[in-house]
Protein backbone atom coordinates (compact mmCIF):
# COMPACT_ATOMS: atom_id res chain seq x y z
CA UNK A 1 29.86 64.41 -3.36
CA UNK A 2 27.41 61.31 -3.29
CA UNK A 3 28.15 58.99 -0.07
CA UNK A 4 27.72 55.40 -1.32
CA UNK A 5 24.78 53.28 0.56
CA UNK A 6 26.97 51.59 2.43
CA UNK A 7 28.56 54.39 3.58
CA UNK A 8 25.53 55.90 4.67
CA UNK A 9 23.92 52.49 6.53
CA UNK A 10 27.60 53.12 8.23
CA UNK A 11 26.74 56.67 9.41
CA UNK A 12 23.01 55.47 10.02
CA UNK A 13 23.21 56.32 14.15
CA UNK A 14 25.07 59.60 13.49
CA UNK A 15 22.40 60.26 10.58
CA UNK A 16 19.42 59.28 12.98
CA UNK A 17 20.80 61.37 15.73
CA UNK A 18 21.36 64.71 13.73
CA UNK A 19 17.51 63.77 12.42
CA UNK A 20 16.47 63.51 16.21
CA UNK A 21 17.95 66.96 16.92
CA UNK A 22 16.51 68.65 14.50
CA UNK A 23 12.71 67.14 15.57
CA UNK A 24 13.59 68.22 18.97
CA UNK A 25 14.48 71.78 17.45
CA UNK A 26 11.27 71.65 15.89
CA UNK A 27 9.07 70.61 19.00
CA UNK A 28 10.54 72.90 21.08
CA UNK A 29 9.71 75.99 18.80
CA UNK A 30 6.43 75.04 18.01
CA UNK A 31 5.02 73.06 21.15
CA UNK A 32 7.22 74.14 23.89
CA UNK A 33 6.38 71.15 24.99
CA UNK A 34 8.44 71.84 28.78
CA UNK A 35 9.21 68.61 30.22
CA UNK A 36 7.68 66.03 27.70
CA UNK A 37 10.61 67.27 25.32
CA UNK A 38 12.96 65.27 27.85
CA UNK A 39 10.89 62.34 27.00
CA UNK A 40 11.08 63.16 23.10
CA UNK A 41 14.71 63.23 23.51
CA UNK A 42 14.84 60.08 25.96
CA UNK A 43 12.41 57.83 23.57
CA UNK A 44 14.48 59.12 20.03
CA UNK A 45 17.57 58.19 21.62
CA UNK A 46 16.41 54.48 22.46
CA UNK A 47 14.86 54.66 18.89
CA UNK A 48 18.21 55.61 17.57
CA UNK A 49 20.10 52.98 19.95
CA UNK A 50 17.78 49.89 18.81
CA UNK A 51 17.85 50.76 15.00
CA UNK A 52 21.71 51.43 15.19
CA UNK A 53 21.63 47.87 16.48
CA UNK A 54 20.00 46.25 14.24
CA UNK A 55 20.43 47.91 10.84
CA UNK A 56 24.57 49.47 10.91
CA UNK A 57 26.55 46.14 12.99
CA UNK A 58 29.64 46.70 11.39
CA UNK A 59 31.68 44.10 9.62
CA UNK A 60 35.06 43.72 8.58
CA UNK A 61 36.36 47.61 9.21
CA UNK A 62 36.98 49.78 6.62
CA UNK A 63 37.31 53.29 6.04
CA UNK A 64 34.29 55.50 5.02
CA UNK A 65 33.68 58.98 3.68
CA UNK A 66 37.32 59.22 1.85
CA UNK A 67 38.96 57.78 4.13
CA UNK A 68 38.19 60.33 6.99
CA UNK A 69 36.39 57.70 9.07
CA UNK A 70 36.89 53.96 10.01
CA UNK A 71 33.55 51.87 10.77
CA UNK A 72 34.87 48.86 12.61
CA UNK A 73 33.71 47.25 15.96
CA UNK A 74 35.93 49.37 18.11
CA UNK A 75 34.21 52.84 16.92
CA UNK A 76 30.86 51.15 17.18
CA UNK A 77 31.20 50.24 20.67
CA UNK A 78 32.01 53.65 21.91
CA UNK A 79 29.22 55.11 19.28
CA UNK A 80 26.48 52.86 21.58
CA UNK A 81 27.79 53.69 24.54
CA UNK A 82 28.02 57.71 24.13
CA UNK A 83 24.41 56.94 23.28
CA UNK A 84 23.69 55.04 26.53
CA UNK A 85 25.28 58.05 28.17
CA UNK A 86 23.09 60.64 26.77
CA UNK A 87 19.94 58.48 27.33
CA UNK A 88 20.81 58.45 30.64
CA UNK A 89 21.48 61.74 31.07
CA UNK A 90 18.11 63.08 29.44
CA UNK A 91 16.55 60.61 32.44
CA UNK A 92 18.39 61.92 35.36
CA UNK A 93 17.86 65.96 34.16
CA UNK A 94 14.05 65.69 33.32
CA UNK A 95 13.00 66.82 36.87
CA UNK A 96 15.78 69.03 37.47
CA UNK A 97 14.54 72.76 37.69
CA UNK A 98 15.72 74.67 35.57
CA UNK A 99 17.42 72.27 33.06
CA UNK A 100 14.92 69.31 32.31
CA UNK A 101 12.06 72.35 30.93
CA UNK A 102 14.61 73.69 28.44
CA UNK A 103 15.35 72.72 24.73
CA UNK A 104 18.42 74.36 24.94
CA UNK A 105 20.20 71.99 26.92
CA UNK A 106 18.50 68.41 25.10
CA UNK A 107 19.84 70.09 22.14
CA UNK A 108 23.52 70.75 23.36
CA UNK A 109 23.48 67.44 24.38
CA UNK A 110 22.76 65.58 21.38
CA UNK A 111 25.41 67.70 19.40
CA UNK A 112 27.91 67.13 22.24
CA UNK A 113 27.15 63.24 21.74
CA UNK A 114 27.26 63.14 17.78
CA UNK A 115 30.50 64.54 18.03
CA UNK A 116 31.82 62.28 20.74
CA UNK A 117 30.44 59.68 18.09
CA UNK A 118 32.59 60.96 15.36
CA UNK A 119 35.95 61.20 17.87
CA UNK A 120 35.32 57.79 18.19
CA UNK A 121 35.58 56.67 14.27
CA UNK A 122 37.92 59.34 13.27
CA UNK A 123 40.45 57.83 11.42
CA UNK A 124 42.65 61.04 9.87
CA UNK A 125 44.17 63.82 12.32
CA UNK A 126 41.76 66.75 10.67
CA UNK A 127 38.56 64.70 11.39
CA UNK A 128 40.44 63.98 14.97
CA UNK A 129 40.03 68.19 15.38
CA UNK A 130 36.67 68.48 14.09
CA UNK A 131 35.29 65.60 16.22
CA UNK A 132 36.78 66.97 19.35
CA UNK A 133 35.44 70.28 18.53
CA UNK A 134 32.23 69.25 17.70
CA UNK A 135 31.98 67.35 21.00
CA UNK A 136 33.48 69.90 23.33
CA UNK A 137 32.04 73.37 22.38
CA UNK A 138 28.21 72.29 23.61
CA UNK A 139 29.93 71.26 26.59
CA UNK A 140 31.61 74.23 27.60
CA UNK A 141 27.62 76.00 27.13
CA UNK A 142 26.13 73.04 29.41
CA UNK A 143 28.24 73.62 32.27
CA UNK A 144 27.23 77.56 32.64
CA UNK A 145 23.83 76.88 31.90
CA UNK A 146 22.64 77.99 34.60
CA UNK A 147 23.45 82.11 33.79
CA UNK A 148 22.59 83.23 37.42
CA UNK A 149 24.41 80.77 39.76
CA UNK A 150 27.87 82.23 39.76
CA UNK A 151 29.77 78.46 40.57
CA UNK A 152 28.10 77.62 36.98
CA UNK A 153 29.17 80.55 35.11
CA UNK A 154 32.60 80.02 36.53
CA UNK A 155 32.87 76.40 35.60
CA UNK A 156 31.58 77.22 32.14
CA UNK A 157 34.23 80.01 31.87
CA UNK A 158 37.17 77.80 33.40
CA UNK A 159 35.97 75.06 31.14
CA UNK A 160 36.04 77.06 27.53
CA UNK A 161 39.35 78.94 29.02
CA UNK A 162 41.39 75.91 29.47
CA UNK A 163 39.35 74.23 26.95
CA UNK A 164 40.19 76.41 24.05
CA UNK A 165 43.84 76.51 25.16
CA UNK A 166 44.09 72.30 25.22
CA UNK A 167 42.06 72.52 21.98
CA UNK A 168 45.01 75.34 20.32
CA UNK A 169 48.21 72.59 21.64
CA UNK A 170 46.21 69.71 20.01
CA UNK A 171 45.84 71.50 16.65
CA UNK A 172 49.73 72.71 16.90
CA UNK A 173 50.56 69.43 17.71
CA UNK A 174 48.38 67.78 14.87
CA UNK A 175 49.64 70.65 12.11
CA UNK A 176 53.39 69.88 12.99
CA UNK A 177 52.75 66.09 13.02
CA UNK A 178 51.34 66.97 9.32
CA UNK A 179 54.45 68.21 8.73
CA UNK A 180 57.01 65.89 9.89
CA UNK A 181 55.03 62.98 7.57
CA UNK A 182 53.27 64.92 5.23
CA UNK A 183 50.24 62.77 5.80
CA UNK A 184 46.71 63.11 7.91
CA UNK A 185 45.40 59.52 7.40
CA UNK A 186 46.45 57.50 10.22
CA UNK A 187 48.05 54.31 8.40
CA UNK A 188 50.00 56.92 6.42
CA UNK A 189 51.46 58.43 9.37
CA UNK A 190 52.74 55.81 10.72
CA UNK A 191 54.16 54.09 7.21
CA UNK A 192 55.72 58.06 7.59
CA UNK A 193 57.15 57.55 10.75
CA UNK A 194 58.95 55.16 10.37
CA UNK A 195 60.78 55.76 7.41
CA UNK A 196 61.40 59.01 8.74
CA UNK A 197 65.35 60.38 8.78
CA UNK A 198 64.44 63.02 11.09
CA UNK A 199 65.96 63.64 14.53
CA UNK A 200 63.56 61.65 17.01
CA UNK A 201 63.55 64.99 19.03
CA UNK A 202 61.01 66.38 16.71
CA UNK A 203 58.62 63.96 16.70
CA UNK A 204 58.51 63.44 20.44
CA UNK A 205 58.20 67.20 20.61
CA UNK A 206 55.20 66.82 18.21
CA UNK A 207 53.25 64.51 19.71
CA UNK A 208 54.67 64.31 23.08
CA UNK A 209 54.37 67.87 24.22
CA UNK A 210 51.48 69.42 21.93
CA UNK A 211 48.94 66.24 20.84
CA UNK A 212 48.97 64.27 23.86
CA UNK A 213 48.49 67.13 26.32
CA UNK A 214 45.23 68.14 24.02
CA UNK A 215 44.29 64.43 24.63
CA UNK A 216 45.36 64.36 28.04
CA UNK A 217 42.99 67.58 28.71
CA UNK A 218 39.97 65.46 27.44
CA UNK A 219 40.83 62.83 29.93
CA UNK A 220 41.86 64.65 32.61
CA UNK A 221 44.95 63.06 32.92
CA UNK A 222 47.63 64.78 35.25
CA UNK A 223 49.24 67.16 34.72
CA UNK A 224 46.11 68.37 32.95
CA UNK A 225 43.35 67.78 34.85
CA UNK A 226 43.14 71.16 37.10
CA UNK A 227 39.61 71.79 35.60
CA UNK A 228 38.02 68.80 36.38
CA UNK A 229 37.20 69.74 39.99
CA UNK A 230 35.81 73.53 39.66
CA UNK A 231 33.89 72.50 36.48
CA UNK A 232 32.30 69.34 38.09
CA UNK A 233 31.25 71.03 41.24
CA UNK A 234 30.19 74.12 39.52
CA UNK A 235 27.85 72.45 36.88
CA UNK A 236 24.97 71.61 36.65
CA UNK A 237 24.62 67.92 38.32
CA UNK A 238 23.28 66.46 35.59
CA UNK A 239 26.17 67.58 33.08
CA UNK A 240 28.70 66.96 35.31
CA UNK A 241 27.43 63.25 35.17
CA UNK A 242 27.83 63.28 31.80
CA UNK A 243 30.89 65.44 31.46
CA UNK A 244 32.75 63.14 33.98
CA UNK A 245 31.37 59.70 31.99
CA UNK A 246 30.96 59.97 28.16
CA UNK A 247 33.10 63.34 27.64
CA UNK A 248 35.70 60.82 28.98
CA UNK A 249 35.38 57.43 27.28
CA UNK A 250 34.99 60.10 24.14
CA UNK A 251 38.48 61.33 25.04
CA UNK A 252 39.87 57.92 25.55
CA UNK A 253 38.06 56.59 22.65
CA UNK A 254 40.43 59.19 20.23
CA UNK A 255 43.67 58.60 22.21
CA UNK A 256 43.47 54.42 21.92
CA UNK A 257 43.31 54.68 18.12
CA UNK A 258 45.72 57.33 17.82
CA UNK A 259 47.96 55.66 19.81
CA UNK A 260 47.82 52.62 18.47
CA UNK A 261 46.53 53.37 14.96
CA UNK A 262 48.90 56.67 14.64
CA UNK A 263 51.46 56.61 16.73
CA UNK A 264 52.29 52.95 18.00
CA UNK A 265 54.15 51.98 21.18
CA UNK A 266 56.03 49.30 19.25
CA UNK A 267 57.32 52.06 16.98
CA UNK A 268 58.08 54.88 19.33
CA UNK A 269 59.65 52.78 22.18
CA UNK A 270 59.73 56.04 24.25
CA UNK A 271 55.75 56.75 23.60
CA UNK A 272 54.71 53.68 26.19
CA UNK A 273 57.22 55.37 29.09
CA UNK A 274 55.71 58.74 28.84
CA UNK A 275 52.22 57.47 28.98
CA UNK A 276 52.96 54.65 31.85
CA UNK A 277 54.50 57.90 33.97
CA UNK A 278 51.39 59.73 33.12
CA UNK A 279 49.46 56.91 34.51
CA UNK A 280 51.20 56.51 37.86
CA UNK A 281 51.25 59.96 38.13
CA UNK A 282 47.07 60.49 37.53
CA UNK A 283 46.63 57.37 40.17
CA UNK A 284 48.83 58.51 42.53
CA UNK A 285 48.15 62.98 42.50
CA UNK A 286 44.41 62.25 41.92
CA UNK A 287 43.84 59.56 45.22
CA UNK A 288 45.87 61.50 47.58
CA UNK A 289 44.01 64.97 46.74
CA UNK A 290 40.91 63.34 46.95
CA UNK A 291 41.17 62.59 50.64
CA UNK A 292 40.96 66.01 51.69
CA UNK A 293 37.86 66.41 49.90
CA UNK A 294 34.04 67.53 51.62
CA UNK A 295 32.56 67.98 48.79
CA UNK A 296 30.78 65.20 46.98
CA UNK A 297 30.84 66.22 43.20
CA UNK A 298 34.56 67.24 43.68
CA UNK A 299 35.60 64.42 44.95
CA UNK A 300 34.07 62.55 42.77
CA UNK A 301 36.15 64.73 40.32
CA UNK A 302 39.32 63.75 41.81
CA UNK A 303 37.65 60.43 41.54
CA UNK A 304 37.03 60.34 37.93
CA UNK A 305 41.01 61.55 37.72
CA UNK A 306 42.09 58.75 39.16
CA UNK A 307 40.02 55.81 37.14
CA UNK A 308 41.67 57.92 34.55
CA UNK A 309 44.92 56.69 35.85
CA UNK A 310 43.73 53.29 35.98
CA UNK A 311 42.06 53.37 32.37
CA UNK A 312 45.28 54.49 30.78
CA UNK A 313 47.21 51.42 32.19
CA UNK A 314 45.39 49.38 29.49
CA UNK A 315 46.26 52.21 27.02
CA UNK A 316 49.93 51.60 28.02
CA UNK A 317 49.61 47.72 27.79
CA UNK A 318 49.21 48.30 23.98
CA UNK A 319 48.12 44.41 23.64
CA UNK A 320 44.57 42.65 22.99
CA UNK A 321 43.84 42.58 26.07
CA UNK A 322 45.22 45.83 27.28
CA UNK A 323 42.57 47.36 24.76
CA UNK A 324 39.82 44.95 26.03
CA UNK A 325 40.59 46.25 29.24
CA UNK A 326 40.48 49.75 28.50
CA UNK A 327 37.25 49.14 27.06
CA UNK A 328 35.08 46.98 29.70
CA UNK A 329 36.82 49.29 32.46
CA UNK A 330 35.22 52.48 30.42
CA UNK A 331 31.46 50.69 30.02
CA UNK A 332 31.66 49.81 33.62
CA UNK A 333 32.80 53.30 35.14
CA UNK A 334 30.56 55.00 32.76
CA UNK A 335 27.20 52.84 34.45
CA UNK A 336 28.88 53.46 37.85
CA UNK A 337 29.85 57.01 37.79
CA UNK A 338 26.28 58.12 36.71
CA UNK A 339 24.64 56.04 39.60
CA UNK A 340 26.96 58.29 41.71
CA UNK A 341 26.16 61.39 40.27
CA UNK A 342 22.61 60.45 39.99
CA UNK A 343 22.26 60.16 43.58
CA UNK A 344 23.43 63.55 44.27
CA UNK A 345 20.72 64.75 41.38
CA UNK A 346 18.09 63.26 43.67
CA UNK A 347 19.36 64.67 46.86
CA UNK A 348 19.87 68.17 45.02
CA UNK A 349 16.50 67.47 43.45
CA UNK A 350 14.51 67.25 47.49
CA UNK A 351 16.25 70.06 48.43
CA UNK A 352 19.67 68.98 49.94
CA UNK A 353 23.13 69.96 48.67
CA UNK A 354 26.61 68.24 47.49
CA UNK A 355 28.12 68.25 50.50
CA UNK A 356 29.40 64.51 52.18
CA UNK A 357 27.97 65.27 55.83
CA UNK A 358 24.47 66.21 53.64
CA UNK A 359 24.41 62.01 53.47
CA UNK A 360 24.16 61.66 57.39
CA UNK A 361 21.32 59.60 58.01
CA UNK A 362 20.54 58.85 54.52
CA UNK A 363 19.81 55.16 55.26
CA UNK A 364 16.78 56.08 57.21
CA UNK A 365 15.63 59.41 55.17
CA UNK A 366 15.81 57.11 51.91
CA UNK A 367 17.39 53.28 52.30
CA UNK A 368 17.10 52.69 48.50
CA UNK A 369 18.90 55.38 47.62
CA UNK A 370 21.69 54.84 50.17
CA UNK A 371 21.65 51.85 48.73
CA UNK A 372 22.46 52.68 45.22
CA UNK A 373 24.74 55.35 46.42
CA UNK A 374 26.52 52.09 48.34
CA UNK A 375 26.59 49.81 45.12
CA UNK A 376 28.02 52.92 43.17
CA UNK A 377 30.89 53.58 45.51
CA UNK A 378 31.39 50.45 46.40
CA UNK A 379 31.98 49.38 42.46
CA UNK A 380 34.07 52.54 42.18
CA UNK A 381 36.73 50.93 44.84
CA UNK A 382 36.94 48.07 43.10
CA UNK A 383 35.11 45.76 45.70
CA UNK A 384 33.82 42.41 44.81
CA UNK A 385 31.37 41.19 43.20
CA UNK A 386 30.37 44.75 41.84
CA UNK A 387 32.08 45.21 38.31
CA UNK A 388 34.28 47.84 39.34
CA UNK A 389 36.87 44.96 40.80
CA UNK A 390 36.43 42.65 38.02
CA UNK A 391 37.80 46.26 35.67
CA UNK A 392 40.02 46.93 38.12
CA UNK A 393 41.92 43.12 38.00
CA UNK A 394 41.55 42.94 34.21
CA UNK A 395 43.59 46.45 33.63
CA UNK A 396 46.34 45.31 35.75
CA UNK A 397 46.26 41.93 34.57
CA UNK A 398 46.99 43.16 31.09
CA UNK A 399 49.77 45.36 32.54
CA UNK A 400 51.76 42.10 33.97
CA UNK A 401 51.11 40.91 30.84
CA UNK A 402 52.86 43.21 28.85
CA UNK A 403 55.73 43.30 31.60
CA UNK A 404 54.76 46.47 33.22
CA UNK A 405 54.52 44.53 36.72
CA UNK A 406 55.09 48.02 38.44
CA UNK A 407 52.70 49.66 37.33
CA UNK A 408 50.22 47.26 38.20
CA UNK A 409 51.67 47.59 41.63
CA UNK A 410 51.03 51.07 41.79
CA UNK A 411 47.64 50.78 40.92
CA UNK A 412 47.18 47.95 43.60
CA UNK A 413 48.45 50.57 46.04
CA UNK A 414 46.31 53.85 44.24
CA UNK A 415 42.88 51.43 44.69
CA UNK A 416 43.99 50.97 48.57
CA UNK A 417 43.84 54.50 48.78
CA UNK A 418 41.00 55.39 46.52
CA UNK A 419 38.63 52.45 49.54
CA UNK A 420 39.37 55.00 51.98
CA UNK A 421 37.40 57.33 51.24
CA UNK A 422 34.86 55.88 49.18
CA UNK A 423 34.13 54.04 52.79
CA UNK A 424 34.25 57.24 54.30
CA UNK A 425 31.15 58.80 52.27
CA UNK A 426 29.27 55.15 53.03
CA UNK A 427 29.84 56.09 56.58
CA UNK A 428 28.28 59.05 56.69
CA UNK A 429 25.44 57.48 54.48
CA UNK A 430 25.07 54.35 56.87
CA UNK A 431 26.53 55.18 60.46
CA UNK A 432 26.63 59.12 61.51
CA UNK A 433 22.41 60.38 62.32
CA UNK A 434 21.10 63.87 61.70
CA UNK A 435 18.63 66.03 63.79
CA UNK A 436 15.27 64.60 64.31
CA UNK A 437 14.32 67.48 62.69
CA UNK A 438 15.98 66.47 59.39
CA UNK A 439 14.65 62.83 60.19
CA UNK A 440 11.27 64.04 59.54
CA UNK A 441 11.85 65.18 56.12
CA UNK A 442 12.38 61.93 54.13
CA UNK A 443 13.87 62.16 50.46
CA UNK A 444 11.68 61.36 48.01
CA UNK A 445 13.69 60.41 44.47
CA UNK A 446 11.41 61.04 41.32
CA UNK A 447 10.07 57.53 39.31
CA UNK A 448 11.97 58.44 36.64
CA UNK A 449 15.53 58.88 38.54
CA UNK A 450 14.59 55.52 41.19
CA UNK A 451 13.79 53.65 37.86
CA UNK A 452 16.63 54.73 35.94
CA UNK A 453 19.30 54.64 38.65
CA UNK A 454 17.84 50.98 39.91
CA UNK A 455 18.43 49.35 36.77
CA UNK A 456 22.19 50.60 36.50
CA UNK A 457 22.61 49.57 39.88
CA UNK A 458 21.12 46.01 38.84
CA UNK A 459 23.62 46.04 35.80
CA UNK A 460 26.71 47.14 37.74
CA UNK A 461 25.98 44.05 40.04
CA UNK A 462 25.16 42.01 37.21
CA UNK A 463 28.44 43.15 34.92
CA UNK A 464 30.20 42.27 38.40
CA UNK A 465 29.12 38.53 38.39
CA UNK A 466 28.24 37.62 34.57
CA UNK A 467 31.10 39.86 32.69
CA UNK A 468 32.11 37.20 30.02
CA UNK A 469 29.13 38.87 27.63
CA UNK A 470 29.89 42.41 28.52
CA UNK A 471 33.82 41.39 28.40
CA UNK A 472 33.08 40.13 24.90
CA UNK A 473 31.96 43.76 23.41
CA UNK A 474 35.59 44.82 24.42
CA UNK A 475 37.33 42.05 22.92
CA UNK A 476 35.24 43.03 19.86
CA UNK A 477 36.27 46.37 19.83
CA UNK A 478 39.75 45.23 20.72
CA UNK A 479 40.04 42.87 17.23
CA UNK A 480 38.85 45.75 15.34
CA UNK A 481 41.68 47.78 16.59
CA UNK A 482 45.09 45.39 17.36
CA UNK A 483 43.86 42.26 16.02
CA UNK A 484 44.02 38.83 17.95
């Protein structure tokens, strides 16, 4: 089958990706370039980023390649920002040992992020599958990269266990969706739906039981998000940045246009109560566990469970600005969360580990990077002016909005909770000492990762007090997919 051009100027970033892995495949086998093939990645992917700017801006939407994808403003969006993630990624792992000299893992991570790219159009429940597939498989490699440390072969294992399990509900849920409407394209689904004489029981088993716990899984929404902690402290650092940032808006990305493309709120009246329980629920389990918590990267795990929670209040609004919400609050935690994690790469990187009390003193041993680690947690708890409050307010504005004035209570109360101990790794950072010995050995971040994790920092400030432009892309993304 011939694509049209248009449909291929559509597909141009997915085309220009798959071209970039198969250059780095190339380089690696012939050069073995080491370490510079981090930089072939890193510059392809801001080639990729500035011509999928400039040459495939989407219009009106409209469905490509038969129907199986939709190229509107909303899939765009996410498409740009999986790209930002991977970009930063490459960045952050070049001077990892181990990881940044290895083709291997540049090349699981581009496939990971053209499928992400391809959840994020997917407008029909088989290309749904295929996307989520495509995207998760390199994953489950990239967290037991590292075949001698036993916490990464665990992770990887956990990860492809429970993965393959979430991935064998989803397609269960998907094939008996199929067959209670008889149709895979979204719009037909729902026309489906609702002129379905079916018992309502069936349906909600369906969806509610098999294809929103495979979504939930991607998320790490509760009661599904067990294997978020082990995997995120097992990985690699570097992976677990991007496992806890674009695997996520790449989960979230699926779920908002199923949900509200599929299998709308307005038309399943029950659908918005089971997913404003799972909210509460993901706020609530997710802050409490993460108190306990002496390990950075896990509780930054439990961390990235709750904003979860948070995230899927705009999910639940079902409105304009709901999805708007959903959106800016996913670009923000995205920047913020791989500050976070970046910070531990650098402190891993100089010899230190993951563990909180490894920050003691960290404002003398290296003030700039206590200092991004302080703008990064500090945006995570929703303090102003960093951008993390100005998400925070907008999701819960959007759930008043739609009358859901309790659950924008509870998340009041969750982001209390969550600013205790995000203060509590700042205090070790700013106010508890270490040894004189340790003293003496200042940490000394790479160019590449001060550079790189500066200029986030700079934007998550920046999105903080200028957010009408940033705001904008959302409401973009939000026209393509409600309207308004």
């Amino acid at each position: 089958m011939t694509l049209p051009m248009s449909d291929l100027q559509a597909l141009f970033p997915e085309l220009a990706l798959l071209g970039l892995l198969f250059v780095v495949l190339v380089v690696d086998l012939i050069w073995r370039p080491g370490r510079r093939l981090g930089w072939w990645t890193a510059i392809g992917l801001v080639v990729v980023l500035a011509l999928s700017l400039t040459q495939a801006l989407p219009g009106e939407g409209r469905t490509i390649w038969g129907g199986m994808l939709r190229h509107d403003g909303y899939g765009f969006v996410f498409r740009m920002l999986f790209l930002v993630g991977a970009l930063v990624t490459t960045l952050l792992a070049m001077d990892v040992k181990d990881l940044g000299d290895k083709g291997a893992f540049y090349l699981l991570l581009l496939t990971s992020t053209l499928g992400m790219m391809l959840m994020a159009m997917a407008n029909n429940i088989i290309m749904v599958f295929l996307a989520v597939e495509t995207a998760s498989i390199p994953l489950y490699v990239m967290a037991a990269f590292y075949p001698k440390d036993k916490a990464s072969t665990e992770a990887g294992f956990k990860y492809m266990l429970f993965g393959a399990l979430a991935s064998a509900v989803l397609v269960y849920g998907l094939t008996l969706l199929y067959g209670l409407t008889g149709a895979t394209d979204f719009a037909a689904v729902v026309e489906a739906l609702q002129a379905a004489t079916r018992p309502v029981w069936m349906t909600m088993a369906a969806v509610l039981l098999l294809v929103l716990a495979g979504f939930a899984f991607k998320v790490s929404a509760v009661p599904f998000h067990f294997w978020a902690p082990d995997v995120y402290t097992g990985a690699p650092t570097p992976i677990a940045a991007y496992l806890s940032t674009a695997s996520k808006a790449a989960g979230f990305a699926v779920l908002l246009r199923f949900v509200l493309a599929a299998l709308p709120v307005s038309a399943l009246p029950w659908w918005g109560a089971f997913l404003a329980a799972m909210a509460a629920a993901t706020m609530t389990v997710a802050n409490f566990l993460a108190l306990a918590q002496r390990n950075l990267k896990r509780l930054l795990a439990y961390s990235s469970i709750a904003h979860a929670g948070y995230i899927l209040i705009g999910v639940v609004a079902a409105s304009h600005l709901g999805v708007t919400a959903a959106v800016f609050y996913l670009v923000v935690y995205l920047l913020t969360n791989l500050v976070a994690f970046g910070v531990i790469v650098a402190l891993e990187s100089a010899g230190g580990t993951s563990e909180i009390r490894s920050l003691a003193g960290l404002y003398k041993r290296s003030p700039l990077l206590a200092l991004f680690l302080m703008t990064a947690f500090l945006s995570l708890a929703g303090v102003p002016p960093f951008s993390g409050f100005v998400a925070k307010v907008w999701v819960f504005v959007a759930a008043v909005e739609a009358g859901l004035i309790w659950l924008a209570v509870v998340g009041v109360l969750n982001a209390i909770v969550g600013l205790y101990y995000y203060l509590v790794v700042l205090k070790w950072a700013y106010v508890y000492d270490t040894p004189e010995e340790e003293m003496a050995r200042p940490v000394v971040v790479p160019k590449v990762q001060a550079v790189v994790l500066g200029v986030l920092s700079v934007l998550i400030v920046v999105m903080g007090l200028v957010f009408a432009p940033w705001f904008a892309w959302g409401e973009w993304a939000a026209r393509a997919l409600v309207g308004g």
